[in-house]
C-alpha atoms as a PDB file:
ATOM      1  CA  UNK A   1       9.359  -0.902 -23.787  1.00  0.00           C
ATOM      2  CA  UNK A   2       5.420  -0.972 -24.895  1.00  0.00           C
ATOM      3  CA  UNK A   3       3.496   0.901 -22.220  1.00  0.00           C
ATOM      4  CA  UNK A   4       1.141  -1.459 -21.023  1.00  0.00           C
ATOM      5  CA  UNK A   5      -0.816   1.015 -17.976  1.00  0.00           C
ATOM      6  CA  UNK A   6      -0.932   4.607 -18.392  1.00  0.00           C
ATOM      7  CA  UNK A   7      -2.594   7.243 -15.755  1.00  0.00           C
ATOM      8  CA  UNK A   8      -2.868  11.460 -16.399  1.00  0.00           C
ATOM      9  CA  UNK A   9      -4.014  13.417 -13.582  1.00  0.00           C
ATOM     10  CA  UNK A  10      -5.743  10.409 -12.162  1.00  0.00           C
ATOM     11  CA  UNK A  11      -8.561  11.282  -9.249  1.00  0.00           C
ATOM     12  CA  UNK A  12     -10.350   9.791  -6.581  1.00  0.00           C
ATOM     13  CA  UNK A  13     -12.875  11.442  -3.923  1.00  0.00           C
ATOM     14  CA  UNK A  14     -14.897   9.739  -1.762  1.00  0.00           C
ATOM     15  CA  UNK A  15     -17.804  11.755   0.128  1.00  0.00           C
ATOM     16  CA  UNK A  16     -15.239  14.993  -0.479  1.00  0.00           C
ATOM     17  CA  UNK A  17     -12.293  13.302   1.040  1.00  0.00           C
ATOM     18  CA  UNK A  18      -9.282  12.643  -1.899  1.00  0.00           C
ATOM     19  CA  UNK A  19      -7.653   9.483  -1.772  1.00  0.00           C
ATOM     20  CA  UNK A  20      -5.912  10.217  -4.675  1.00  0.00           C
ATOM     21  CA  UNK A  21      -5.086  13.717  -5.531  1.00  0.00           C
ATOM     22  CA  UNK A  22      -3.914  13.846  -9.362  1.00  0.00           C
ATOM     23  CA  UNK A  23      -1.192  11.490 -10.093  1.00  0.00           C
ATOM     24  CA  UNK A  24       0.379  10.688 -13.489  1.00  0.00           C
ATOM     25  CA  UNK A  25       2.313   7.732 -14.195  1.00  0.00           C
ATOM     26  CA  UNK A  26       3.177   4.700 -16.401  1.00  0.00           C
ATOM     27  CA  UNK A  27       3.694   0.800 -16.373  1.00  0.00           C
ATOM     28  CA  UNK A  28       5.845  -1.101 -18.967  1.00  0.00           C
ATOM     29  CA  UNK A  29       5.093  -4.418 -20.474  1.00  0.00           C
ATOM     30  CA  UNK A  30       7.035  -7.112 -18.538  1.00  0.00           C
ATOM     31  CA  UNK A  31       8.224  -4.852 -15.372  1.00  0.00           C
ATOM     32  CA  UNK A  32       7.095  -4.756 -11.704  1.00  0.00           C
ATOM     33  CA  UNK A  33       6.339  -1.645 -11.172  1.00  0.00           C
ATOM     34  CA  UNK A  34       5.553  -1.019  -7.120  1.00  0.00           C
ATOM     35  CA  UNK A  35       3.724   1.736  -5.692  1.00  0.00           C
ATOM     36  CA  UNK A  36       5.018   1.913  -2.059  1.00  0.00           C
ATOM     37  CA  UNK A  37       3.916   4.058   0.893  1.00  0.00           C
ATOM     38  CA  UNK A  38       2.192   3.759   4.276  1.00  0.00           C
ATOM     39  CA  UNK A  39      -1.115   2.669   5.170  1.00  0.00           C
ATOM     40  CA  UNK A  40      -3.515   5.789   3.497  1.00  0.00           C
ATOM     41  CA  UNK A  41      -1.368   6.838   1.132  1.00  0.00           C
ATOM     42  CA  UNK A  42      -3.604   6.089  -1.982  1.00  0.00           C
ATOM     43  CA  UNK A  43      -1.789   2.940  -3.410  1.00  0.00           C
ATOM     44  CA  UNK A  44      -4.090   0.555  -2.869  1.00  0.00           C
ATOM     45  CA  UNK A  45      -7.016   3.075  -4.384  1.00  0.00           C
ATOM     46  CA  UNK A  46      -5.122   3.728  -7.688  1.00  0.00           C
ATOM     47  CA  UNK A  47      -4.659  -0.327  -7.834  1.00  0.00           C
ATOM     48  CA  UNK A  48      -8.729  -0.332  -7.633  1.00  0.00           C
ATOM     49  CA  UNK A  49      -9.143   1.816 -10.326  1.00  0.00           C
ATOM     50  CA  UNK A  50      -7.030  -0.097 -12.317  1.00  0.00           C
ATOM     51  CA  UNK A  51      -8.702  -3.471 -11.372  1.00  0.00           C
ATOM     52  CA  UNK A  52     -12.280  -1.616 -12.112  1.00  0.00           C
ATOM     53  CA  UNK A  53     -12.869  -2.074  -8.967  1.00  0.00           C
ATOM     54  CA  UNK A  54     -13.679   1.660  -8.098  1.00  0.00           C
ATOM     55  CA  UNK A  55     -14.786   3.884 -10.546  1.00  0.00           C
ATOM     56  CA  UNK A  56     -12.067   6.962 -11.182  1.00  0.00           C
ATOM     57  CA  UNK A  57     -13.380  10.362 -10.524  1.00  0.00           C
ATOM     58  CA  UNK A  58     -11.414  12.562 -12.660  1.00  0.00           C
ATOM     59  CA  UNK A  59      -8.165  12.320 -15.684  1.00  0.00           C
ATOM     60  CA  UNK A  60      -7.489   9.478 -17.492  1.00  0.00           C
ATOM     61  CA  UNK A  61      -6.781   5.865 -17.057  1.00  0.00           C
ATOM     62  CA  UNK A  62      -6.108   2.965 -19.680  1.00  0.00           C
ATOM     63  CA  UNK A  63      -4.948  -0.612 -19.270  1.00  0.00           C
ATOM     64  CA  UNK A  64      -3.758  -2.439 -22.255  1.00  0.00           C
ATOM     65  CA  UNK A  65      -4.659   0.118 -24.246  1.00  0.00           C
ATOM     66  CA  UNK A  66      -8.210   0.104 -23.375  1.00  0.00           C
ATOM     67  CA  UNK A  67      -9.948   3.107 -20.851  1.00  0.00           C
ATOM     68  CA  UNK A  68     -11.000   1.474 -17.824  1.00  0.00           C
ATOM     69  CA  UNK A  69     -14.816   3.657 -18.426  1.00  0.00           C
ATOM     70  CA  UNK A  70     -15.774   1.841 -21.736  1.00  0.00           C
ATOM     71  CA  UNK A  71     -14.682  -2.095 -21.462  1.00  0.00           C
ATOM     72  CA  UNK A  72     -13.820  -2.373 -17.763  1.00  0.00           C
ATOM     73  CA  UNK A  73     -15.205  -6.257 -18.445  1.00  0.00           C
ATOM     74  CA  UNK A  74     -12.316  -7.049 -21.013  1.00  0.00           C
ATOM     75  CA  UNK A  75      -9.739  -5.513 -18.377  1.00  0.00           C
ATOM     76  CA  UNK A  76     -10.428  -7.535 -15.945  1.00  0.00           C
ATOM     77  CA  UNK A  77     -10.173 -10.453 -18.325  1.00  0.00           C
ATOM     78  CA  UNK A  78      -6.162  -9.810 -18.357  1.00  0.00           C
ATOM     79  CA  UNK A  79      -5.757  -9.033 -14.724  1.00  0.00           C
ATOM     80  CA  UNK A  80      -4.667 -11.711 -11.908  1.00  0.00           C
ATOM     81  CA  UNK A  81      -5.776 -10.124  -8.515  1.00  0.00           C
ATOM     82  CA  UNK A  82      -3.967 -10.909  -5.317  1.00  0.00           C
ATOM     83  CA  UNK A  83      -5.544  -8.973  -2.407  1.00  0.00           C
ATOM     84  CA  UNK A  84      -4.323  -7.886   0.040  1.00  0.00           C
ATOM     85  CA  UNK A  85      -6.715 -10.223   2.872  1.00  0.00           C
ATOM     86  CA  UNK A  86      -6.859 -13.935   1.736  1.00  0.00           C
ATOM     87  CA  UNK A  87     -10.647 -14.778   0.587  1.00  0.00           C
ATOM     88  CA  UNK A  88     -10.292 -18.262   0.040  1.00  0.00           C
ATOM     89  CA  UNK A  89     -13.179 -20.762   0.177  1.00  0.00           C
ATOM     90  CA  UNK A  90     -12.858 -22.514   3.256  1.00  0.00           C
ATOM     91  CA  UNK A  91     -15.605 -24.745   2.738  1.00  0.00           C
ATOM     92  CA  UNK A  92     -13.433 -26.201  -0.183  1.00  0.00           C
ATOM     93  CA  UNK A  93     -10.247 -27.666  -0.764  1.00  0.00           C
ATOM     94  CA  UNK A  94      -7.154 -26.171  -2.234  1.00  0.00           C
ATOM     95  CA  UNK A  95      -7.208 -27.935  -5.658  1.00  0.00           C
ATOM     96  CA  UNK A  96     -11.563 -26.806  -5.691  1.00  0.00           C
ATOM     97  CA  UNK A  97     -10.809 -23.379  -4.484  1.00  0.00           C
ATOM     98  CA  UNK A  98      -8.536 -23.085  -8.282  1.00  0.00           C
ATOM     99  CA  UNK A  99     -11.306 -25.237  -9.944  1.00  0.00           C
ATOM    100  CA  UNK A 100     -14.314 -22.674  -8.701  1.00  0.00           C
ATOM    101  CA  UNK A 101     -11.870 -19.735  -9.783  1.00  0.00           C
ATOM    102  CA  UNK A 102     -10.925 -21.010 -12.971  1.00  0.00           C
ATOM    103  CA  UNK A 103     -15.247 -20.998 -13.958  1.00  0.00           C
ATOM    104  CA  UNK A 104     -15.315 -17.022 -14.021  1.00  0.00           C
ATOM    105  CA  UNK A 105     -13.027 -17.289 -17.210  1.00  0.00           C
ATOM    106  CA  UNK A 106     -15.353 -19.809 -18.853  1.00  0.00           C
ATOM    107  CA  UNK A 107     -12.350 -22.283 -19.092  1.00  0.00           C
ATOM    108  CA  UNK A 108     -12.513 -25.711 -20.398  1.00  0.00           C
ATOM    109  CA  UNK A 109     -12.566 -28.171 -17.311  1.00  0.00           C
ATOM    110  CA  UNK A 110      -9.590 -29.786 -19.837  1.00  0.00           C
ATOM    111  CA  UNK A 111      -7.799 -26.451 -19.773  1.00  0.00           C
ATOM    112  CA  UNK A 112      -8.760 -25.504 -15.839  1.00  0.00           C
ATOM    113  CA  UNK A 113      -7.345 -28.840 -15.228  1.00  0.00           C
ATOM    114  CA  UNK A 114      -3.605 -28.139 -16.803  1.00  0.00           C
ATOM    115  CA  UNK A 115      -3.984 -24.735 -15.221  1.00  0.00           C
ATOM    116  CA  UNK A 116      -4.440 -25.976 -11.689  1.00  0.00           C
ATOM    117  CA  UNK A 117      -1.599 -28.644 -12.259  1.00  0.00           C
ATOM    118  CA  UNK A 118       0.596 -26.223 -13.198  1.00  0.00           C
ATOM    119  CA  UNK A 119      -0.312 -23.823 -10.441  1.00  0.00           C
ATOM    120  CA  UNK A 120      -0.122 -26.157  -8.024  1.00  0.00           C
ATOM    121  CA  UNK A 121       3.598 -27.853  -8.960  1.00  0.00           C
ATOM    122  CA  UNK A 122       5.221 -23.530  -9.195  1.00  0.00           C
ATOM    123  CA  UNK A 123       4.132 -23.198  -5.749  1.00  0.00           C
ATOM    124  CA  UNK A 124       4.824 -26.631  -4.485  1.00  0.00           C
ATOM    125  CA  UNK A 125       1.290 -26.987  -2.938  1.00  0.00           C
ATOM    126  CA  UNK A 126       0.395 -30.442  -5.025  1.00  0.00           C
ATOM    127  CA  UNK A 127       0.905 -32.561  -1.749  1.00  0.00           C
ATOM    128  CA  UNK A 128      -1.988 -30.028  -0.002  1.00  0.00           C
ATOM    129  CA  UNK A 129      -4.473 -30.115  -3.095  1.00  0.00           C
ATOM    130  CA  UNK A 130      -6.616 -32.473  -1.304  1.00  0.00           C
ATOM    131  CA  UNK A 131      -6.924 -30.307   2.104  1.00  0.00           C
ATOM    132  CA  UNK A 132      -8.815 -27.781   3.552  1.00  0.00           C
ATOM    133  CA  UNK A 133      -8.102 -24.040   3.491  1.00  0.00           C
ATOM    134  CA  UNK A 134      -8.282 -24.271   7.395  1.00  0.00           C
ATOM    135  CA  UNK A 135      -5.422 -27.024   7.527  1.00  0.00           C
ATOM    136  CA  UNK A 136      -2.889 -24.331   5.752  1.00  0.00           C
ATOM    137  CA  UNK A 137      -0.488 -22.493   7.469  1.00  0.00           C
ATOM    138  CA  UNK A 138      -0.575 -18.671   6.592  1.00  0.00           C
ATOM    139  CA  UNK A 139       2.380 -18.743   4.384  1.00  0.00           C
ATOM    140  CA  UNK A 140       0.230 -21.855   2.174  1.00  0.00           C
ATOM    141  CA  UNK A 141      -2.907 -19.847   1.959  1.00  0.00           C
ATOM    142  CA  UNK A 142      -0.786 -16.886   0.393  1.00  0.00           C
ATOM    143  CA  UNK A 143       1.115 -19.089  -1.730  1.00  0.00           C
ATOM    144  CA  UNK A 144      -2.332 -20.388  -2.361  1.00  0.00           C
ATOM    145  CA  UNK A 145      -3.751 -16.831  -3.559  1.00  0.00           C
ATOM    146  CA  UNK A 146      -1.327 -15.947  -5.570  1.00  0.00           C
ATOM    147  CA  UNK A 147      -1.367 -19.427  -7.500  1.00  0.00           C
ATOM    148  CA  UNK A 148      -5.328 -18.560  -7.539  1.00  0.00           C
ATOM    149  CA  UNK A 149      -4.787 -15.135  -9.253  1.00  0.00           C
ATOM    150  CA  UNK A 150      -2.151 -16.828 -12.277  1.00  0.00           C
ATOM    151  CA  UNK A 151      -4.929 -19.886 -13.470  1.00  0.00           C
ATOM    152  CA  UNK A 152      -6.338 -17.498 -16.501  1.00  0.00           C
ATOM    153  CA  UNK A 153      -2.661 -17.045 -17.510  1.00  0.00           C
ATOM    154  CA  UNK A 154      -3.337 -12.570 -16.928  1.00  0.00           C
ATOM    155  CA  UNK A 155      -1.482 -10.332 -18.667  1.00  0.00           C
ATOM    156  CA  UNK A 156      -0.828  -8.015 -15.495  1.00  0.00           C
ATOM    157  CA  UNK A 157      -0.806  -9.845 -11.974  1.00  0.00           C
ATOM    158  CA  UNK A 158      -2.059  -7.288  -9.385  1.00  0.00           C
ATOM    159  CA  UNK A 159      -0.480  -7.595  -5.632  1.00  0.00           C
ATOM    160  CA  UNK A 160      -1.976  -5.801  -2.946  1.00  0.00           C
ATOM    161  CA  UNK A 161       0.345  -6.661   0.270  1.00  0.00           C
ATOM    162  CA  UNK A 162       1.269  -9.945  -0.830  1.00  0.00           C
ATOM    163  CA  UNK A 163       3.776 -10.674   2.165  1.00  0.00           C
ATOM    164  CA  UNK A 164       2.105  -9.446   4.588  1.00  0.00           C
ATOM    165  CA  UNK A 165       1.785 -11.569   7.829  1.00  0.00           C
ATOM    166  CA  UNK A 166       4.269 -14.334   6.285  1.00  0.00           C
ATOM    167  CA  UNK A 167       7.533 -15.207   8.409  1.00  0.00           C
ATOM    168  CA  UNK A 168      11.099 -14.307   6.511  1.00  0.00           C
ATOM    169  CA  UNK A 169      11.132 -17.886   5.216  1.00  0.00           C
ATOM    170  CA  UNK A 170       7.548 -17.992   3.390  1.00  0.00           C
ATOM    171  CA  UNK A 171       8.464 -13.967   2.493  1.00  0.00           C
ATOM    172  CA  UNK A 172      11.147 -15.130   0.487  1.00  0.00           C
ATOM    173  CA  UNK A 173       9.967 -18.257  -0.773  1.00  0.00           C
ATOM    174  CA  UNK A 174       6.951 -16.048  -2.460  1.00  0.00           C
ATOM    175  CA  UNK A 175       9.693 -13.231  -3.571  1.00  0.00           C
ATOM    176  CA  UNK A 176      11.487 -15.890  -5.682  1.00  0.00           C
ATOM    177  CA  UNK A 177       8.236 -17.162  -7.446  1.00  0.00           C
ATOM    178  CA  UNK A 178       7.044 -13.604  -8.337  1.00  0.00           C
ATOM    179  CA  UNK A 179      10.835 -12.899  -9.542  1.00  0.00           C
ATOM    180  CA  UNK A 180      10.433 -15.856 -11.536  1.00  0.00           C
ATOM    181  CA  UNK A 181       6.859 -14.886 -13.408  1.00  0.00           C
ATOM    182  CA  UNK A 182       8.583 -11.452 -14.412  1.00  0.00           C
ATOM    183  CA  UNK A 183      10.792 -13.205 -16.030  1.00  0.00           C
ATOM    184  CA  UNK A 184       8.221 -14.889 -17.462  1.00  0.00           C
ATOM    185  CA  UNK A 185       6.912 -11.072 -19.269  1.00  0.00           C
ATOM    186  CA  UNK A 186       4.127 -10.831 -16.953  1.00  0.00           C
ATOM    187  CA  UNK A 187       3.611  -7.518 -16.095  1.00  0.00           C
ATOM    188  CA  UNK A 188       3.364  -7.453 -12.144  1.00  0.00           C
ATOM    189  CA  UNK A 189       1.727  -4.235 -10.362  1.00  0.00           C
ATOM    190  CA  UNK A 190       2.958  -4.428  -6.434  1.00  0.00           C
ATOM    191  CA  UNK A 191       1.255  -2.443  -3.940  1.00  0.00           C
ATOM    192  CA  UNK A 192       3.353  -2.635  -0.495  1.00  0.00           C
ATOM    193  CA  UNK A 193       4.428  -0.439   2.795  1.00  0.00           C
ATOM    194  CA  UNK A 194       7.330  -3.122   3.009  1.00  0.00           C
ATOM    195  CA  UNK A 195      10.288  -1.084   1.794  1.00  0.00           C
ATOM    196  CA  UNK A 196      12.318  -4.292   1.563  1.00  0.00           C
ATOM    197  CA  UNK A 197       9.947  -6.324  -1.143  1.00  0.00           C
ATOM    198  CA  UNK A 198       9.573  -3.226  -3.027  1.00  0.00           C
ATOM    199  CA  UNK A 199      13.408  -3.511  -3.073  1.00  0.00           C
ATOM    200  CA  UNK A 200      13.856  -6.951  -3.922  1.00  0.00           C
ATOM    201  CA  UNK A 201      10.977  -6.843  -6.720  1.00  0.00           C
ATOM    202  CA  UNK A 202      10.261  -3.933  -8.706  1.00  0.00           C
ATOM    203  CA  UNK A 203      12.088  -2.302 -11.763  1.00  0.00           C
ATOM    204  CA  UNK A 204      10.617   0.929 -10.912  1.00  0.00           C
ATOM    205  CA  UNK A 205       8.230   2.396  -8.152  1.00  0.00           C
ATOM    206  CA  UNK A 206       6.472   5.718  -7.213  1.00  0.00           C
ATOM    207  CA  UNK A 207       6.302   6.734  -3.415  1.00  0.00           C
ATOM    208  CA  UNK A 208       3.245   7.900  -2.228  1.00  0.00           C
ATOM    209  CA  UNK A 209       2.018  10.192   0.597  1.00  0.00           C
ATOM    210  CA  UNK A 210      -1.399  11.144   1.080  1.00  0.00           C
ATOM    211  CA  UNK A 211      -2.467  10.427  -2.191  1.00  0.00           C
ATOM    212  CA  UNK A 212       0.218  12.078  -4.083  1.00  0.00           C
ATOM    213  CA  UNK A 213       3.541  10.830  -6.170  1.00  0.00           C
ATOM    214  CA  UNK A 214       6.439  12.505  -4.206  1.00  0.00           C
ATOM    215  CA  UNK A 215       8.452  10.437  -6.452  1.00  0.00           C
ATOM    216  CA  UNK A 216       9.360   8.219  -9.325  1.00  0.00           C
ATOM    217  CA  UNK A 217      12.168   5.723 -10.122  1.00  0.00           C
ATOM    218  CA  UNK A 218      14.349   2.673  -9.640  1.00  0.00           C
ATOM    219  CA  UNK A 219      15.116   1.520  -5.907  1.00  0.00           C
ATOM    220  CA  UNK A 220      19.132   2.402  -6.520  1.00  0.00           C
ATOM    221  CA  UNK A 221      18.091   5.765  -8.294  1.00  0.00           C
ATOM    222  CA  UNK A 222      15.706   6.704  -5.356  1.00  0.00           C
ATOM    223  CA  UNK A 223      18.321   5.813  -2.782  1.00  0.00           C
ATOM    224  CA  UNK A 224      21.443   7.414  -4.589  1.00  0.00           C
ATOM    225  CA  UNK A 225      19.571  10.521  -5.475  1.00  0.00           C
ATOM    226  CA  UNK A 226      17.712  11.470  -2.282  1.00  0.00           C
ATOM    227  CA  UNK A 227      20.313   9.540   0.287  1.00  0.00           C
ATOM    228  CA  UNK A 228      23.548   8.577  -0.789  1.00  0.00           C
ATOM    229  CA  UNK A 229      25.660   5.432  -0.257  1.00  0.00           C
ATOM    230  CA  UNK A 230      25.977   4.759   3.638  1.00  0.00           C
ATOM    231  CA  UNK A 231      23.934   5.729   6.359  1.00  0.00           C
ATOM    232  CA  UNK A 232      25.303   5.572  10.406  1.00  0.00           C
ATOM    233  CA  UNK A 233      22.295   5.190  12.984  1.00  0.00           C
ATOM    234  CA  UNK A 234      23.309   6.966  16.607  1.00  0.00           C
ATOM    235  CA  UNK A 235      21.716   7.486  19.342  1.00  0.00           C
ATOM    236  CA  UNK A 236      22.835  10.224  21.412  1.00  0.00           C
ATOM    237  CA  UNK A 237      21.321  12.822  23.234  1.00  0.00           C
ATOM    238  CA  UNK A 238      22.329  16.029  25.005  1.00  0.00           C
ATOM    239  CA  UNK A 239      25.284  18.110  24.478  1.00  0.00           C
ATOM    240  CA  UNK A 240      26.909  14.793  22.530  1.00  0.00           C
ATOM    241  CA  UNK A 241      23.840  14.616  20.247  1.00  0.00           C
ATOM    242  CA  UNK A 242      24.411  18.976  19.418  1.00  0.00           C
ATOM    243  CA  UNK A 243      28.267  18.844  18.820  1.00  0.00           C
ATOM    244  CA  UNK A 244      26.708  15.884  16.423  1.00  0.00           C
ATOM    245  CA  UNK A 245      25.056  18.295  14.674  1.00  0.00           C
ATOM    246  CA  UNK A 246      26.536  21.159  14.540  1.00  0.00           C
ATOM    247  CA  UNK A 247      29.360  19.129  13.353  1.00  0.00           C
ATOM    248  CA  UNK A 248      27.914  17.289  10.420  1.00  0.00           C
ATOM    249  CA  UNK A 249      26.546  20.747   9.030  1.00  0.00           C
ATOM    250  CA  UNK A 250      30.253  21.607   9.119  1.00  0.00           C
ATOM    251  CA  UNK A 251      30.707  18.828   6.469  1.00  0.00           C
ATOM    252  CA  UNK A 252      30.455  18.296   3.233  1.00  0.00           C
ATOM    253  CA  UNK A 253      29.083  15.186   1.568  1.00  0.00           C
ATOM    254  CA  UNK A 254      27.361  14.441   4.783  1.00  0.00           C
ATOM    255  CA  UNK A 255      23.392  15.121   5.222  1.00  0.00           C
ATOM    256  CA  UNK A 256      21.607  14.548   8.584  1.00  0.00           C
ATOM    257  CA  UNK A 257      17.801  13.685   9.723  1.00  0.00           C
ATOM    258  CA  UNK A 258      16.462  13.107  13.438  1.00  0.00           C
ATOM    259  CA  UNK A 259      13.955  10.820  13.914  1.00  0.00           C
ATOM    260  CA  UNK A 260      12.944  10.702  18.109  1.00  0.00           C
ATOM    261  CA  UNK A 261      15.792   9.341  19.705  1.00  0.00           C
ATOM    262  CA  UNK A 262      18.188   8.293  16.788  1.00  0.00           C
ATOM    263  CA  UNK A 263      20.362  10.553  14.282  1.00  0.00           C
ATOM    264  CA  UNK A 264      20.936   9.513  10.675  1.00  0.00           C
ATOM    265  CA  UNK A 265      23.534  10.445   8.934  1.00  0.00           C
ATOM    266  CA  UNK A 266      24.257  10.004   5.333  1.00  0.00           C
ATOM    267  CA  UNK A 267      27.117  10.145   3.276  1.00  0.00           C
ATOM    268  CA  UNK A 268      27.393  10.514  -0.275  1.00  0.00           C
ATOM    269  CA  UNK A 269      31.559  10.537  -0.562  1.00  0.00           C
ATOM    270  CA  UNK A 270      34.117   7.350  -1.058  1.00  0.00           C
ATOM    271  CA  UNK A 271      35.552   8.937   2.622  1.00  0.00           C
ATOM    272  CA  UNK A 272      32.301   9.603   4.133  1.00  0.00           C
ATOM    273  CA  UNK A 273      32.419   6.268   6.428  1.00  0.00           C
ATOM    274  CA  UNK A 274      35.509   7.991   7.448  1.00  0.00           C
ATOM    275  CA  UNK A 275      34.398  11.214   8.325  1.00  0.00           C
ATOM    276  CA  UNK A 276      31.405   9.537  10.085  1.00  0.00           C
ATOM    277  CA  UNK A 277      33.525   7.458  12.345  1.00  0.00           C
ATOM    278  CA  UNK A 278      35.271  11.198  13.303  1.00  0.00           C
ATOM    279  CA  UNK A 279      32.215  12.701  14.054  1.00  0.00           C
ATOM    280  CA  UNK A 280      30.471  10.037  16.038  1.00  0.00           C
ATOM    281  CA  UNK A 281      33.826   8.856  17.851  1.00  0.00           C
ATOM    282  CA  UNK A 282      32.724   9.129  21.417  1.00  0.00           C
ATOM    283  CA  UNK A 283      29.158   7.420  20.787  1.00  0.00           C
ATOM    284  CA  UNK A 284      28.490   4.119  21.809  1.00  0.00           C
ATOM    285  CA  UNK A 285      25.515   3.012  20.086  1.00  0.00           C
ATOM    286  CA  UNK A 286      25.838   3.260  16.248  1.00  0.00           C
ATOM    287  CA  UNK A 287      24.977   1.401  13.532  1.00  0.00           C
ATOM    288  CA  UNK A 288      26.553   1.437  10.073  1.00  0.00           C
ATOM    289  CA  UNK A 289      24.626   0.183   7.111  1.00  0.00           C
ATOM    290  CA  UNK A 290      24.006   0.930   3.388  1.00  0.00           C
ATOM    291  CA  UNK A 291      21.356   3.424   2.375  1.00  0.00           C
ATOM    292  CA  UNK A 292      18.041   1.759   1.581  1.00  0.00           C
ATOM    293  CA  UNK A 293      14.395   3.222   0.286  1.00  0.00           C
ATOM    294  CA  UNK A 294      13.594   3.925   4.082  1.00  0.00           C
ATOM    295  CA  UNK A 295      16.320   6.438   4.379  1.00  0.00           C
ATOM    296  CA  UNK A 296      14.160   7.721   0.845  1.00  0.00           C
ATOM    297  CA  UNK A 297      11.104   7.944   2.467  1.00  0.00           C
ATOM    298  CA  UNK A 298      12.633  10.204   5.935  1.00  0.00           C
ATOM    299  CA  UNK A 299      14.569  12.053   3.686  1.00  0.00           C
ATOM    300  CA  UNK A 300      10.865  12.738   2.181  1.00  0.00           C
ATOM    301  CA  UNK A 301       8.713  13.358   4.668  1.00  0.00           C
ATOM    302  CA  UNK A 302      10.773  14.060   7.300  1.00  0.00           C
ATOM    303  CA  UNK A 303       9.278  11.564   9.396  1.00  0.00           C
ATOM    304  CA  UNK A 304       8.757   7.293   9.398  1.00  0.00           C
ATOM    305  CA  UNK A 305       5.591   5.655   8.304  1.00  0.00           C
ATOM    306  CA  UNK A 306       2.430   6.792   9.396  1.00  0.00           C
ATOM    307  CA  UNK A 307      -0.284   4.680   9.896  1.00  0.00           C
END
């Protein structure tokens, strides 16, 4: 596939503080690629550079085959930019709000016209065209933003958070539109600490942790690589929790992390629900479940999200 973003030893300081410490990676044409991690980890600076929004201190960085130093003006022509806080107009209505936008792109009012239509009817807001941006419900105004970043048709649609504050209904509504515009070929950048979206969307994702890549992949490569296939939550403490793990070093196929009060275990073997059941028969409070980008990220750090 045509490499549409591409990033060597990419740098960014501010005041002597890096935010991103020397990262290399690539975007295909027509894939979501996701860059997930928790609050400070650097994704949502390297999505800045590539919006020219912040300048890049050190390496390399071109968009659609252009370097984001010399025409950062005709990059931003191809980019739709969903941030991650909603900065709608709210002195206008929802159909003006896409009207206003649609001027930065020197569009035809003809053209801005179809554009908002069209907008409008793929996110099933043309019943709320006519109201204001305070009469929409969270999960509207997001819908909203998104439709807002699509009206000059972009080559790459940039998503900063895009699900963030929306209930699981409006989460998934907005899932299955974005699923739909990849299939579409646009080329969809998603920035996110949601492990579960980055799931559900990309094709391939890096994790990052304090500004660094500590990884690169699919979801299902990440999670069969560093994890496995099933993971059993416990709680247990005491001498039950230390025959626990003693126990599980004892076996093979089976890997182990604590995180404050609850052991994960994770197997990697067709019998290793089996031979979890064996060693946690005396626990009461266990959980089994399939291995997901979480377990990735503990296995990683050796810790849960930081803030």
């Amino acid at each position: 596939m045509t490499e549409i973003i591409r990033a060597r030893n990419l740098v960014k300081r501010y005041d002597g503080f890096t935010a991103v410490d020397g990262i290399d990676f690539s975007v295909r044409k027509g894939e979501c690629f996701g860059f997930l991690g928790p609050n400070g980890a650097g994704k949502t600076t390297t999505v800045r550079m590539i919006s020219c929004v912040s300048p890049v201190t050190e390496g390399e960085l071109a968009v659609d085959g252009v370097d984001v130093w010399r025409e950062p003006r005709r990059i931003k022509s191809i980019l739709g930019v969903v941030p991650q806080e909603d900065n709608l107009d709210p002195d206008l209505s929802v159909r003006q709000n896409l009207a206003v936008y649609a001027r930065y792109f020197d569009m035809p009012r003809e053209l801005a016209d179809q554009r908002i239509d069209e907008s409008l009817v793929l996110f099933q807001l043309v019943d709320k065209q006519n109201e204001p941006i305070a009469a929409l419900s969270t999960g509207l105004k997001r819908r909203l933003t998104i439709a807002r970043g699509l009206i000059n048709q972009p080559k790459i649609l940039v998503l900063d958070e895009p699900t963030t504050g929306l209930d699981p209904q409006a989460r998934h509504m907005v899932w299955q539109k974005l699923r739909y515009l990849k299939e579409q070929g646009v080329t969809m950048l998603l920035c996110t600490h949601y492990m579960e979206e980055a799931a559900h969307l990309c094709d391939r994702l890096v994790i990052m942790h304090q500004g660094r890549i500590l990884v690169e992949g699919s979801p299902a490569e990440l999670v069969e690589e560093y994890v496995g296939r099933e993971v059993a939550e416990v709680q247990a403490s005491g001498r039950q929790r230390e025959r626990i793990l003693t126990d599980v070093a004892s076996r093979t196929g089976l890997t182990v992390e604590e995180v404050e009060d609850i052991i994960y275990i994770h197997t990697r073997t067709p019998d290793g629900r089996a031979q979890m059941a064996d060693l946690i028969r005396d626990s009461d409070k266990v959980v089994y479940r399939p291995a997901n980008l979480e377990d990735v990220f503990l296995r990683l750090t050796g810790r849960g999200l930081i803030e």
